[in-house]
C-alpha atoms as a PDB file:
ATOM      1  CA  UNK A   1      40.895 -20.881  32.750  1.00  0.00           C
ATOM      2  CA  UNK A   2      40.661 -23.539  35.342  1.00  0.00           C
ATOM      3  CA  UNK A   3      42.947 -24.892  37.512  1.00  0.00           C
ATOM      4  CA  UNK A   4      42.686 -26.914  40.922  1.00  0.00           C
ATOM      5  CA  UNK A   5      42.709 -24.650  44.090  1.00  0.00           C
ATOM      6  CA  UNK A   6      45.568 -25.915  47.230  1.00  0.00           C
ATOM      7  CA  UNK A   7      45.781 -24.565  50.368  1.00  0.00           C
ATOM      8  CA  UNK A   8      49.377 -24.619  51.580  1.00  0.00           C
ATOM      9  CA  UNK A   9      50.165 -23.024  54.142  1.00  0.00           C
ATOM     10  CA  UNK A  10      52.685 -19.703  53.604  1.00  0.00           C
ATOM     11  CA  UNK A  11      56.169 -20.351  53.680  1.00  0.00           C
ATOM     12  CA  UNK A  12      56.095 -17.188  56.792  1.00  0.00           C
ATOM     13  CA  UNK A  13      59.323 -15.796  58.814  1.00  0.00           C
ATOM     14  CA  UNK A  14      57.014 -14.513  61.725  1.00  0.00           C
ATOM     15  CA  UNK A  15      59.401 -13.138  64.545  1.00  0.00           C
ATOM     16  CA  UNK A  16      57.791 -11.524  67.717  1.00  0.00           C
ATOM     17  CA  UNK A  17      58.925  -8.477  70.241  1.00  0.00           C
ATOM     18  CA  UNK A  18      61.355  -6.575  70.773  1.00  0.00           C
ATOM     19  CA  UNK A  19      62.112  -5.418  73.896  1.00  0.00           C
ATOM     20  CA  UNK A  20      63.416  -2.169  72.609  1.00  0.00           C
ATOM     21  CA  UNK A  21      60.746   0.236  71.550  1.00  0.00           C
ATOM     22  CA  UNK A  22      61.886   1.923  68.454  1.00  0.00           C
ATOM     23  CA  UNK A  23      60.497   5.130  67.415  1.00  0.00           C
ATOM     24  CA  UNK A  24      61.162   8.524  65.412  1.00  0.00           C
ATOM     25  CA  UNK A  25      60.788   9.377  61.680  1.00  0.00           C
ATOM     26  CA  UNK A  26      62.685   8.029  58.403  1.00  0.00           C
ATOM     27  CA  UNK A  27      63.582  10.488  55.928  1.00  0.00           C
ATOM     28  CA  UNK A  28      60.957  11.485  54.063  1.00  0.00           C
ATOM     29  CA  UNK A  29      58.509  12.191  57.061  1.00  0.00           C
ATOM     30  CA  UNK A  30      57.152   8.683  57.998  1.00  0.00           C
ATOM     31  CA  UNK A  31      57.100   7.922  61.653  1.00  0.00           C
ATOM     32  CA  UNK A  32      57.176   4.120  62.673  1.00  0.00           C
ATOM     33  CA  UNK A  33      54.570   2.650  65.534  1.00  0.00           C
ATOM     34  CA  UNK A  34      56.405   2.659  69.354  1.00  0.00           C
ATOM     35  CA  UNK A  35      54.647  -0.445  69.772  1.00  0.00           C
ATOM     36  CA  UNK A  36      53.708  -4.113  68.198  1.00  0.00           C
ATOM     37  CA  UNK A  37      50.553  -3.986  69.931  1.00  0.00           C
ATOM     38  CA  UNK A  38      47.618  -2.520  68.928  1.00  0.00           C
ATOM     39  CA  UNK A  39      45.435  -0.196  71.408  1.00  0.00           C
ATOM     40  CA  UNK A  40      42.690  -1.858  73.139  1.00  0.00           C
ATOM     41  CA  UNK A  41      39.149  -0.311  70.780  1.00  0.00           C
ATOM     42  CA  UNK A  42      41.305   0.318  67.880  1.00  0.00           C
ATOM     43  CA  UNK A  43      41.043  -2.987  66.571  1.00  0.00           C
ATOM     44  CA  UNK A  44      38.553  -4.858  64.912  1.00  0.00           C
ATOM     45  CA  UNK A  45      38.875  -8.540  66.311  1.00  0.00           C
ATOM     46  CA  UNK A  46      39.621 -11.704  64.129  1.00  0.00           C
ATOM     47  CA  UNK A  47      38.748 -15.039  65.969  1.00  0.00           C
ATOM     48  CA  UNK A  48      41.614 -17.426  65.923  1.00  0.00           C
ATOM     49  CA  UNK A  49      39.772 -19.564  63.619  1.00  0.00           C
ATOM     50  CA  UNK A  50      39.190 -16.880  60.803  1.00  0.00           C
ATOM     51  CA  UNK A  51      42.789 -15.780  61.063  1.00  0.00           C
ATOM     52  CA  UNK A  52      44.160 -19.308  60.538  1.00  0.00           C
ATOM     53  CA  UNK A  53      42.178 -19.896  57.452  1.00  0.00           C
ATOM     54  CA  UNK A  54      43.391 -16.416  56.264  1.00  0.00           C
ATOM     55  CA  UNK A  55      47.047 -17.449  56.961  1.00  0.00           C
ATOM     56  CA  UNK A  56      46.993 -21.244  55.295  1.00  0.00           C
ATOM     57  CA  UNK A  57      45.553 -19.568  51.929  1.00  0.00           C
ATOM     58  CA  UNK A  58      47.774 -17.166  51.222  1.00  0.00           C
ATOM     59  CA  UNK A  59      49.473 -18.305  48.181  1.00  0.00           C
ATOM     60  CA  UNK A  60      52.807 -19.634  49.417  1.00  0.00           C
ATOM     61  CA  UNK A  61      56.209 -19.097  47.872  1.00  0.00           C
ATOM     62  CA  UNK A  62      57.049 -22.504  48.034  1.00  0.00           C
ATOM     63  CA  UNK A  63      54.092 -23.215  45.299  1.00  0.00           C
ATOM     64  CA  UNK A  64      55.116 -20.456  43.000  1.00  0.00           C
ATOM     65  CA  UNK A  65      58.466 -21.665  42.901  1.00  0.00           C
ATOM     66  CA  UNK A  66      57.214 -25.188  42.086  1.00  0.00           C
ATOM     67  CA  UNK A  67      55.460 -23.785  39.221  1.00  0.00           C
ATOM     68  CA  UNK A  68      57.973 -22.135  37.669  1.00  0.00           C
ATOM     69  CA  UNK A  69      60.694 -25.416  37.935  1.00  0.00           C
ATOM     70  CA  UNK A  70      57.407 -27.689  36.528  1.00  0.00           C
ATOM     71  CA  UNK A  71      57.646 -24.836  33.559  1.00  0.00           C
ATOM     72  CA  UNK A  72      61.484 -24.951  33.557  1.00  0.00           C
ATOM     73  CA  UNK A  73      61.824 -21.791  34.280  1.00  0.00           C
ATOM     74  CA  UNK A  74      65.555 -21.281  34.859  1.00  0.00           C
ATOM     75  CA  UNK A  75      66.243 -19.725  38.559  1.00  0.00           C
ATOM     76  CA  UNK A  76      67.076 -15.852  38.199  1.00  0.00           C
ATOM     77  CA  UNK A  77      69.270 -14.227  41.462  1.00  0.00           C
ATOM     78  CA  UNK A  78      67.580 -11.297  39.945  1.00  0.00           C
ATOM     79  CA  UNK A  79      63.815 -11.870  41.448  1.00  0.00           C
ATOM     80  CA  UNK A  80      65.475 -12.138  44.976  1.00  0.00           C
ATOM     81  CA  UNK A  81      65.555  -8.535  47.358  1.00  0.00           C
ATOM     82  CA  UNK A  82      68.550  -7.350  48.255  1.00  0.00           C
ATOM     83  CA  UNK A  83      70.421  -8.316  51.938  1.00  0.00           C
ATOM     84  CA  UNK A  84      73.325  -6.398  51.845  1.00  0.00           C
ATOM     85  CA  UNK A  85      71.016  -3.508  53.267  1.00  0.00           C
ATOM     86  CA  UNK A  86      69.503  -5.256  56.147  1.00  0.00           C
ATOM     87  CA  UNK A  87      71.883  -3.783  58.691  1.00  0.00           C
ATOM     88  CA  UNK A  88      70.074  -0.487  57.943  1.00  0.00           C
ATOM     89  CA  UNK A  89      66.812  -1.932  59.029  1.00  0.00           C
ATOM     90  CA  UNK A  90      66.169  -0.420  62.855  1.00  0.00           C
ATOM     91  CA  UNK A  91      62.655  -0.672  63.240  1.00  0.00           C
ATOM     92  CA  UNK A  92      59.893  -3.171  64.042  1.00  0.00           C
ATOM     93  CA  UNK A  93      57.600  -2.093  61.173  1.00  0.00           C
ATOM     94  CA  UNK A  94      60.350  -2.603  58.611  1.00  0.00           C
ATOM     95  CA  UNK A  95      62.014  -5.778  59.818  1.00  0.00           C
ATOM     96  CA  UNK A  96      58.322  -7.705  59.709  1.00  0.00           C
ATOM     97  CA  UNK A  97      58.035  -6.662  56.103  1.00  0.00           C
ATOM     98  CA  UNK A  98      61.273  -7.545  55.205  1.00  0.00           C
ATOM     99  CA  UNK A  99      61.064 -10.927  56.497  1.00  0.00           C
ATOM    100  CA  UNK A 100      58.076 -11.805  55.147  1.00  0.00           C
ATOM    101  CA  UNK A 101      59.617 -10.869  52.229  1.00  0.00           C
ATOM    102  CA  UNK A 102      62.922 -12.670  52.987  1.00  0.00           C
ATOM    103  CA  UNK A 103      60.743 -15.927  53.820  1.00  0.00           C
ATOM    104  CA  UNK A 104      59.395 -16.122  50.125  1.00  0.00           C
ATOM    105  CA  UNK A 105      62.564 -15.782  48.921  1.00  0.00           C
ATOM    106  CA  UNK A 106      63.922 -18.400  50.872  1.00  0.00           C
ATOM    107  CA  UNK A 107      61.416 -21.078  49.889  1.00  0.00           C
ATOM    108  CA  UNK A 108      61.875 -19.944  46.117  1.00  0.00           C
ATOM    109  CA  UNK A 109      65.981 -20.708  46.971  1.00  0.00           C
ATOM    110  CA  UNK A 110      65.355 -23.930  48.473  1.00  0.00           C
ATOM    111  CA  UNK A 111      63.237 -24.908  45.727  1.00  0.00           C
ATOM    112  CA  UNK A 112      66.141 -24.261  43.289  1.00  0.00           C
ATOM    113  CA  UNK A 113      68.617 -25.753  45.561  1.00  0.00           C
ATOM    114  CA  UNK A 114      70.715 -22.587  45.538  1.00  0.00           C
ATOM    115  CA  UNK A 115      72.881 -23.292  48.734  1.00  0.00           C
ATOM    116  CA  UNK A 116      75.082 -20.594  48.504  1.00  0.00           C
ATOM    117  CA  UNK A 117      72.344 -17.306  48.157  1.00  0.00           C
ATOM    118  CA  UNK A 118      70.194 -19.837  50.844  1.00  0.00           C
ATOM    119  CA  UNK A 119      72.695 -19.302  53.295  1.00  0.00           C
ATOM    120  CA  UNK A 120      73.046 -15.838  52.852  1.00  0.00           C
ATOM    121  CA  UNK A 121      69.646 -15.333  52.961  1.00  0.00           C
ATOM    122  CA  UNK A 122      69.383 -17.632  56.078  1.00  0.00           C
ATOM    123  CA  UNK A 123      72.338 -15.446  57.917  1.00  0.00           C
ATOM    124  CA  UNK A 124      70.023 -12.612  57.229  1.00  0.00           C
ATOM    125  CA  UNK A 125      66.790 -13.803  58.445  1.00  0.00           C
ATOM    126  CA  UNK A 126      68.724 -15.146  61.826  1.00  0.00           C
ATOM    127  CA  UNK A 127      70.206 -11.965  62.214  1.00  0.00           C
ATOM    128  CA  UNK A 128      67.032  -9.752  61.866  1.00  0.00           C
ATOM    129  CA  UNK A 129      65.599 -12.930  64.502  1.00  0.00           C
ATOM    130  CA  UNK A 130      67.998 -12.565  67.207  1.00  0.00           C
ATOM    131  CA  UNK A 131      67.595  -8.887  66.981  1.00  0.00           C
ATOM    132  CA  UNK A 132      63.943  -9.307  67.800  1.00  0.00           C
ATOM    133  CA  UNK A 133      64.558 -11.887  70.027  1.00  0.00           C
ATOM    134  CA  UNK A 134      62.536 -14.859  68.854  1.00  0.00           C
ATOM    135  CA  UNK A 135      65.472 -16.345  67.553  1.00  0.00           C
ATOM    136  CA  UNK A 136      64.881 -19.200  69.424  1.00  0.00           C
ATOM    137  CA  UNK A 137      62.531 -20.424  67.299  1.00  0.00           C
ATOM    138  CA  UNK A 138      64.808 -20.059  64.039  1.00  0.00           C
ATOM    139  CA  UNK A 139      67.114 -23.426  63.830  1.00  0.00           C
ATOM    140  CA  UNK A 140      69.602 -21.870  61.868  1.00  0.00           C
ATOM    141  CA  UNK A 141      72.684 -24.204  62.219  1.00  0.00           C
ATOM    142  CA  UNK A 142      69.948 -27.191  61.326  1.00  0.00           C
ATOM    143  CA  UNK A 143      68.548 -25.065  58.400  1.00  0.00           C
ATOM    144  CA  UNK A 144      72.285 -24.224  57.073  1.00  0.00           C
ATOM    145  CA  UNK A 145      73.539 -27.636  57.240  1.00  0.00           C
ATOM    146  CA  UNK A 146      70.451 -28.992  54.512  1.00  0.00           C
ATOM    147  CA  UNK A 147      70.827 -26.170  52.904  1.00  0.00           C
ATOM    148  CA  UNK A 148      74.545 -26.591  51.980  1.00  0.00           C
ATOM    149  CA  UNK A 149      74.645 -30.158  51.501  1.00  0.00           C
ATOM    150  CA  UNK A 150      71.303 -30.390  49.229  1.00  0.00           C
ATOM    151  CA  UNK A 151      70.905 -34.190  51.123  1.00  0.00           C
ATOM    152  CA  UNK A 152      66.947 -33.336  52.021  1.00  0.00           C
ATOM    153  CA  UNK A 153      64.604 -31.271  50.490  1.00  0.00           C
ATOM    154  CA  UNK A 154      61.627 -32.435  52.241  1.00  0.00           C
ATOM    155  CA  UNK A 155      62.756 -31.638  55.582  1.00  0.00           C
ATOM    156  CA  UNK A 156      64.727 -28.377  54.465  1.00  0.00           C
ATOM    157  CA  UNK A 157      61.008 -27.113  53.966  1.00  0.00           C
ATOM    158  CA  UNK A 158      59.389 -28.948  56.581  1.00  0.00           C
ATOM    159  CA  UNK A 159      61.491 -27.251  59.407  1.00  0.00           C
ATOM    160  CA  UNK A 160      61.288 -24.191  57.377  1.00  0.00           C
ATOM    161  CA  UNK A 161      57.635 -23.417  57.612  1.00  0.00           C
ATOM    162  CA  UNK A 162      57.711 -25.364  61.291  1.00  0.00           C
ATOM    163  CA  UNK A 163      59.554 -22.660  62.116  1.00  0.00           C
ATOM    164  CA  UNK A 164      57.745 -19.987  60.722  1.00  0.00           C
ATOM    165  CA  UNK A 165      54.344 -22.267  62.435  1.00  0.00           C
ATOM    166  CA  UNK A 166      55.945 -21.163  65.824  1.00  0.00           C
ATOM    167  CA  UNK A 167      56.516 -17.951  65.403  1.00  0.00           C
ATOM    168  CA  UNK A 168      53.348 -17.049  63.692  1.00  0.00           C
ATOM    169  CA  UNK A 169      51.329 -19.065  67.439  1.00  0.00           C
ATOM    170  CA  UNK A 170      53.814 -16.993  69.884  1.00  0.00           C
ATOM    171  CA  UNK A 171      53.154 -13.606  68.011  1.00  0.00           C
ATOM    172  CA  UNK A 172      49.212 -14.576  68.010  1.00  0.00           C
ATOM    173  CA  UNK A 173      49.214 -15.552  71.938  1.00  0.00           C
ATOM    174  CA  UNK A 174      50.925 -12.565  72.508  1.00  0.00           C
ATOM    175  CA  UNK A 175      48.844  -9.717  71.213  1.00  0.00           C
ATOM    176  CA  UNK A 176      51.339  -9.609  68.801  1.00  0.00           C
ATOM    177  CA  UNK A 177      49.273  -9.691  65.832  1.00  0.00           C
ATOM    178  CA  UNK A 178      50.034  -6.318  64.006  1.00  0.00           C
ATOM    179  CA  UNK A 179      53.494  -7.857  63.467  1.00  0.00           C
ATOM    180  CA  UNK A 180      51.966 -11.126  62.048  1.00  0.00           C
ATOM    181  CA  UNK A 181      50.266  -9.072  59.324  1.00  0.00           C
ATOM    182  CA  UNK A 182      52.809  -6.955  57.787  1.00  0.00           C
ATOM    183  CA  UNK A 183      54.869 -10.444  57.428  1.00  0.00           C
ATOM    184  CA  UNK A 184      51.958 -12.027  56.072  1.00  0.00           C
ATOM    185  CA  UNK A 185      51.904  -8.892  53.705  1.00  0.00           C
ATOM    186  CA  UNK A 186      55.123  -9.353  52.524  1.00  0.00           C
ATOM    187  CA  UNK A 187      55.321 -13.569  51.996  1.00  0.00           C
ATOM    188  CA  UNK A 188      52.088 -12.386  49.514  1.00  0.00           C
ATOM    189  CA  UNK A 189      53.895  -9.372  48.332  1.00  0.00           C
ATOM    190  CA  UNK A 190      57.225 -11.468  47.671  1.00  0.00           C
ATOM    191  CA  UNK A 191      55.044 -14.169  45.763  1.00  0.00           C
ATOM    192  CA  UNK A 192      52.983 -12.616  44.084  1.00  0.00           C
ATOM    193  CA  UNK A 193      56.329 -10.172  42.821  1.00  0.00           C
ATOM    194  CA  UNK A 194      57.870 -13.388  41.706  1.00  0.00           C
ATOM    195  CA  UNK A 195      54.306 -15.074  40.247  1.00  0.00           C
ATOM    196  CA  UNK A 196      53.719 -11.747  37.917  1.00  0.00           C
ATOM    197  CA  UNK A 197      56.913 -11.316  36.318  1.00  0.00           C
ATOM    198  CA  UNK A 198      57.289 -14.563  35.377  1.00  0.00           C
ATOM    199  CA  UNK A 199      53.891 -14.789  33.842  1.00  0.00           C
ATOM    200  CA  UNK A 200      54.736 -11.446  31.944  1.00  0.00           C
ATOM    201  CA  UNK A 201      57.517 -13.855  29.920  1.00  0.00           C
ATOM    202  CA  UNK A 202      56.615 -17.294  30.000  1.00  0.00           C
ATOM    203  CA  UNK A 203      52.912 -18.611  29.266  1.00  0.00           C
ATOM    204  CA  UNK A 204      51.410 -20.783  31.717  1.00  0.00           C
ATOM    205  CA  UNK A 205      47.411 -21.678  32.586  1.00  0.00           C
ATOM    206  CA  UNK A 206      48.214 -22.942  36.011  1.00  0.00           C
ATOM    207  CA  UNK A 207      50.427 -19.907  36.811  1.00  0.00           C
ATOM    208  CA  UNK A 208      48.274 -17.512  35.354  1.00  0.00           C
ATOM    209  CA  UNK A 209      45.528 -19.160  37.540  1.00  0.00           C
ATOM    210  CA  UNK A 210      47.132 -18.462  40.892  1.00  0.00           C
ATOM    211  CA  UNK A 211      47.814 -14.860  39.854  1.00  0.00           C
ATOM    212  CA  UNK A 212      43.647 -14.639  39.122  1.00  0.00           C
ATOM    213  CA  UNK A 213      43.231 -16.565  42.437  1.00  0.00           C
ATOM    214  CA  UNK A 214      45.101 -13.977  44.440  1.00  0.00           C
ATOM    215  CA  UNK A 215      41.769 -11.593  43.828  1.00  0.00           C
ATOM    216  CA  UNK A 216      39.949 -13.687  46.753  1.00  0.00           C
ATOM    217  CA  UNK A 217      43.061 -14.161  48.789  1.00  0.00           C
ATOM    218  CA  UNK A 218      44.406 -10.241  48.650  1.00  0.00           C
ATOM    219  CA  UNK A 219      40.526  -9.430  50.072  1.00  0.00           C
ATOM    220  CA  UNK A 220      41.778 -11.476  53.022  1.00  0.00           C
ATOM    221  CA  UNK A 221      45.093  -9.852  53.514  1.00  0.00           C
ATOM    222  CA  UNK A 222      43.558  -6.523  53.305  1.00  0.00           C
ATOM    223  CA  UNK A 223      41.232  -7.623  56.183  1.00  0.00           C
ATOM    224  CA  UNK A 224      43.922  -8.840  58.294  1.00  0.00           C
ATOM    225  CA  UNK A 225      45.828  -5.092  57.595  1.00  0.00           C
ATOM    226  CA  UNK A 226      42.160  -2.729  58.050  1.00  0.00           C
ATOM    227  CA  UNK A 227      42.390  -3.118  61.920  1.00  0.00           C
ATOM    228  CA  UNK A 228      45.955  -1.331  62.253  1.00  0.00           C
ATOM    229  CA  UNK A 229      45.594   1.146  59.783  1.00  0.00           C
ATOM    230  CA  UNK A 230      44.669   4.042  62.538  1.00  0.00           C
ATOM    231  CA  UNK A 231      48.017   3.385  64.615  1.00  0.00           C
ATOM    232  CA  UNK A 232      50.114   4.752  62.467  1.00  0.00           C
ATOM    233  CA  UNK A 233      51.335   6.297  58.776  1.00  0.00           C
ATOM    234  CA  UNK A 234      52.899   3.581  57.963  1.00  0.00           C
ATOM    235  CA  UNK A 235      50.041   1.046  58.288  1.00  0.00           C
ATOM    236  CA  UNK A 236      48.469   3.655  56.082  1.00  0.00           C
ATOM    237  CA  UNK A 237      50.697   2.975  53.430  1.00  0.00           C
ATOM    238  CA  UNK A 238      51.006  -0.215  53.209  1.00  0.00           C
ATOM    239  CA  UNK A 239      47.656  -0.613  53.372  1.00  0.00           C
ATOM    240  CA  UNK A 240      46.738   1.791  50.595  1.00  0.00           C
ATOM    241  CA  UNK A 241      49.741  -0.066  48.472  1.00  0.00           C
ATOM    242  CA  UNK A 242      47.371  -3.100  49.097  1.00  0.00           C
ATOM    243  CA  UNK A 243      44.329  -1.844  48.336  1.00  0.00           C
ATOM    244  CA  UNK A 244      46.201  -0.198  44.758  1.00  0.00           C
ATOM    245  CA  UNK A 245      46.767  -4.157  44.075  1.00  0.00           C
ATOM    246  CA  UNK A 246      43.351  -5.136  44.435  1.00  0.00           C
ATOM    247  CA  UNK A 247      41.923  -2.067  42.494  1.00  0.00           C
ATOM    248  CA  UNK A 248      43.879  -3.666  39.475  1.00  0.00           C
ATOM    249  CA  UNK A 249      42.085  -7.055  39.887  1.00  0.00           C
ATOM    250  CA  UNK A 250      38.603  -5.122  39.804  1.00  0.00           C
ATOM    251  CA  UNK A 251      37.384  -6.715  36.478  1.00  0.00           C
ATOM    252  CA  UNK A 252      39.178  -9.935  37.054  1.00  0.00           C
ATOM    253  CA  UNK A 253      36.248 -12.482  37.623  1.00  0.00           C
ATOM    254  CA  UNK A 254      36.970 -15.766  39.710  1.00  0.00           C
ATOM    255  CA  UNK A 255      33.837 -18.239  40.248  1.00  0.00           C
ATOM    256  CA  UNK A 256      34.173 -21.850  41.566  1.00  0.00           C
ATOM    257  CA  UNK A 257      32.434 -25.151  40.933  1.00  0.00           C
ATOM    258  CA  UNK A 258      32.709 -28.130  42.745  1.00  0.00           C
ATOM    259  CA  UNK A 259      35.401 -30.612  41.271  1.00  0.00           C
ATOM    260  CA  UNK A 260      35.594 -34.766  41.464  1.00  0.00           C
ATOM    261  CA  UNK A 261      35.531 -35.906  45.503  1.00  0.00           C
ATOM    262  CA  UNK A 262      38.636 -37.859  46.153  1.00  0.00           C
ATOM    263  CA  UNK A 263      38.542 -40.751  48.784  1.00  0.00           C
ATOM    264  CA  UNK A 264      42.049 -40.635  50.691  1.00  0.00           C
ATOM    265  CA  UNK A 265      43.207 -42.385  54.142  1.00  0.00           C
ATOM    266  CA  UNK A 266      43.625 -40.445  56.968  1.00  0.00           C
ATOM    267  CA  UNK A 267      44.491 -41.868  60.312  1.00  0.00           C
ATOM    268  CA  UNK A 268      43.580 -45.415  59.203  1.00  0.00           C
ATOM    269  CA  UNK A 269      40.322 -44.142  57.825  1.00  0.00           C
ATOM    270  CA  UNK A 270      39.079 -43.499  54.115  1.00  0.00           C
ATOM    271  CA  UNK A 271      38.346 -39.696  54.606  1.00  0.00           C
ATOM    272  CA  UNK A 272      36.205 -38.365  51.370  1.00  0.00           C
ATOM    273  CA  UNK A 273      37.939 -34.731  50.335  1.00  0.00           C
ATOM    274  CA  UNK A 274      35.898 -32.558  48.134  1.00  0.00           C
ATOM    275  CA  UNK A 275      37.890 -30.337  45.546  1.00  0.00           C
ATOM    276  CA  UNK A 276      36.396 -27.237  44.051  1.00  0.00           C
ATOM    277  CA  UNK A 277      38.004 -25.798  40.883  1.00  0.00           C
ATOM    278  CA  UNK A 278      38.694 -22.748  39.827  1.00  0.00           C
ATOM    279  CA  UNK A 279      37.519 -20.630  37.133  1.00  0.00           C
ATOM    280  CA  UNK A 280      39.313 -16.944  36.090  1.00  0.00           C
ATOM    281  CA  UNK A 281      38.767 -14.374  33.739  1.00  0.00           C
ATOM    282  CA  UNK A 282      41.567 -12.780  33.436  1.00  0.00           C
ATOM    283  CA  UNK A 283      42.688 -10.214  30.114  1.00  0.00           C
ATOM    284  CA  UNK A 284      46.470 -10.110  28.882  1.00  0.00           C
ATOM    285  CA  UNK A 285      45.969  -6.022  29.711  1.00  0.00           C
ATOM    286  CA  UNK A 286      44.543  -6.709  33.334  1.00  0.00           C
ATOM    287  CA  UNK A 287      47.707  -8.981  34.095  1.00  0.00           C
ATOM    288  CA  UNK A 288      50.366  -6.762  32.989  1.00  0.00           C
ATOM    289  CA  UNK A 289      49.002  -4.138  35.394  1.00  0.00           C
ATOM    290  CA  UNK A 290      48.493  -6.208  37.941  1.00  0.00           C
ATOM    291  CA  UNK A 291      52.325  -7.372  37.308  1.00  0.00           C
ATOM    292  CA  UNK A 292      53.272  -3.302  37.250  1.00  0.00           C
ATOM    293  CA  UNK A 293      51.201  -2.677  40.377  1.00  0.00           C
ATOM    294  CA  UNK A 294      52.743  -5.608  42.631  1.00  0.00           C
ATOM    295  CA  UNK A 295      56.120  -4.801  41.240  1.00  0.00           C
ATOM    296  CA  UNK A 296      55.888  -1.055  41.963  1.00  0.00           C
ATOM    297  CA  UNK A 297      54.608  -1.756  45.696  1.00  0.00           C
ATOM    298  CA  UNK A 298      57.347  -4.610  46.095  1.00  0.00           C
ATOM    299  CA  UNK A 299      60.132  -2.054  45.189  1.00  0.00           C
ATOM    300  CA  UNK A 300      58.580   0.548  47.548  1.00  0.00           C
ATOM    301  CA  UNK A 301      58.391  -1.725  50.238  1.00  0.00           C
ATOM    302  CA  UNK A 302      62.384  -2.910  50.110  1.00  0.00           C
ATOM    303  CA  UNK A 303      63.400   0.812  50.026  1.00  0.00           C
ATOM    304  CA  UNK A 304      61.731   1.326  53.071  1.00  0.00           C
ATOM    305  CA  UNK A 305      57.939   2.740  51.823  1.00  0.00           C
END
């Protein structure tokens, strides 16, 4: 199958410190980190360069959820986690996964135009924010007002993701970076949740590309995750949830060939853009357990690991 490769950048809710260092254990024995931070030697260093071009190709929610309404694919409450639970959420380590995974789920809303779960998704999100204190970067009365009167899509999702742009530079500038990965992980986790069941009921080539693209693009979440892996259980496990995703994709084969140049204008200039196209090999059997995989890890991750 072939379809047309875009980089857009992720549709990310990336909040930075808190103040308050949380630690202890959740039930079930898993202790979360006492710090965002990750101690000098015990990371493997990204340059700023390699970590942007990880962060604008992970698949973003907002494309996924584009897909589906091309297909027609009516809008189902039911793909969306939960938010009546996010009081319960007291640590660092939990609130970056959850709004990660929060962030998909509000560009798959806005997509639909559903004002009234946006909001409550967006009173969620600010909450979790202000309790991290980078709310300031979160325009929430702006983001509630388009929301709720549907007037502007485009700029719904333009301050959306300018937001989420912010957050993602402060958290980067500010040795910050662990939490900048685990919300990375769950925008992809969120997406890729909502990309796999879909494509498990409704047949589509240029969905069921993405899903086969995400092979190249989980190999560069996983190396954004590697360096924190030895601060702390939980990193573990998420990490080796990861790593059970791209196991499945194992036999999927993606290959690229250079598509027709395009001549656009760019700053007053004709700028000549070179496409590349995709081509997957991907079995009916390897994409349902790739969907039971991603939907397994998804579940574990809103339940707290």
């Amino acid at each position: 199958m072939t379809g047309t490769i875009t980089k857009i950048a992720a549709v990310i809710l990336l909040l930075g410190v808190c103040s308050c260092r949380n630690s202890g254990t959740r039930q079930g024995g898993l202790s979360f980190p006492v710090a965002d931070s990750v101690p000098a030697g015990e990371a493997e260093k990204l340059s700023d360069e390699a970590l942007a071009d990880i962060v604008q190709n992970i698949a973003s929610p907002v494309e996924i959820a584009s897909i589906l309404q091309s297909m027609q694919v009516p809008f189902s409450a039911g793909y969306l986690a939960p938010t009546h639970e996010a009081d319960r959420l007291t640590t660092n380590f939990q609130k970056a996964v959850m709004l990660g995974i929060y962030g998909a789920d509000l560009g798959y809303l806005n997509i639909y135009e559903k004002t009234g779960n946006s909001v409550d998704v967006l009173s969620t999100i600010k909450r979790l924010a202000d309790g991290l204190r980078v709310g300031q970067y979160f325009d929430f009365e702006t983001l509630k007002r388009l929301s709720v009167s549907k007037s502007n899509l485009d700029s719904l999702l333009f301050l959306s993701v300018n937001s989420y742009n912010q957050i993602d530079n402060y958290l980067r500038e500010n040795n910050r970076g662990s939490i900048s990965a685990l919300m990375i992980a769950g925008v992809w986790v969120e997406g890729q949740y909502l990309a796999t069941q879909v494509a498990m009921s409704h047949q589509d080539e240029i969905l069921r590309d993405r899903i086969g693209e995400q092979k190249i693009i989980l190999g560069d979440l996983l190396m954004l995750l590697r360096p924190y892996r030895s601060t702390s259980r939980e990193y573990q496990s998420i990490l080796g949830m990861m790593e059970g995703i791209s196991n499945k994709y194992t036999d999927v084969k993606v290959s690229y060939r250079l598509g027709e140049p395009e001549t656009i204008e760019e700053d007053g200039r004709l700028v000549l853009v070179q496409h590349e196209e995709s081509i997957v090999e991907m079995s009916d059997s390897q994409l349902a357990e790739i969907a039971e995989m991603s939907k397994e890890v998804r579940n574990k991750l809103i339940s707290g690991l």
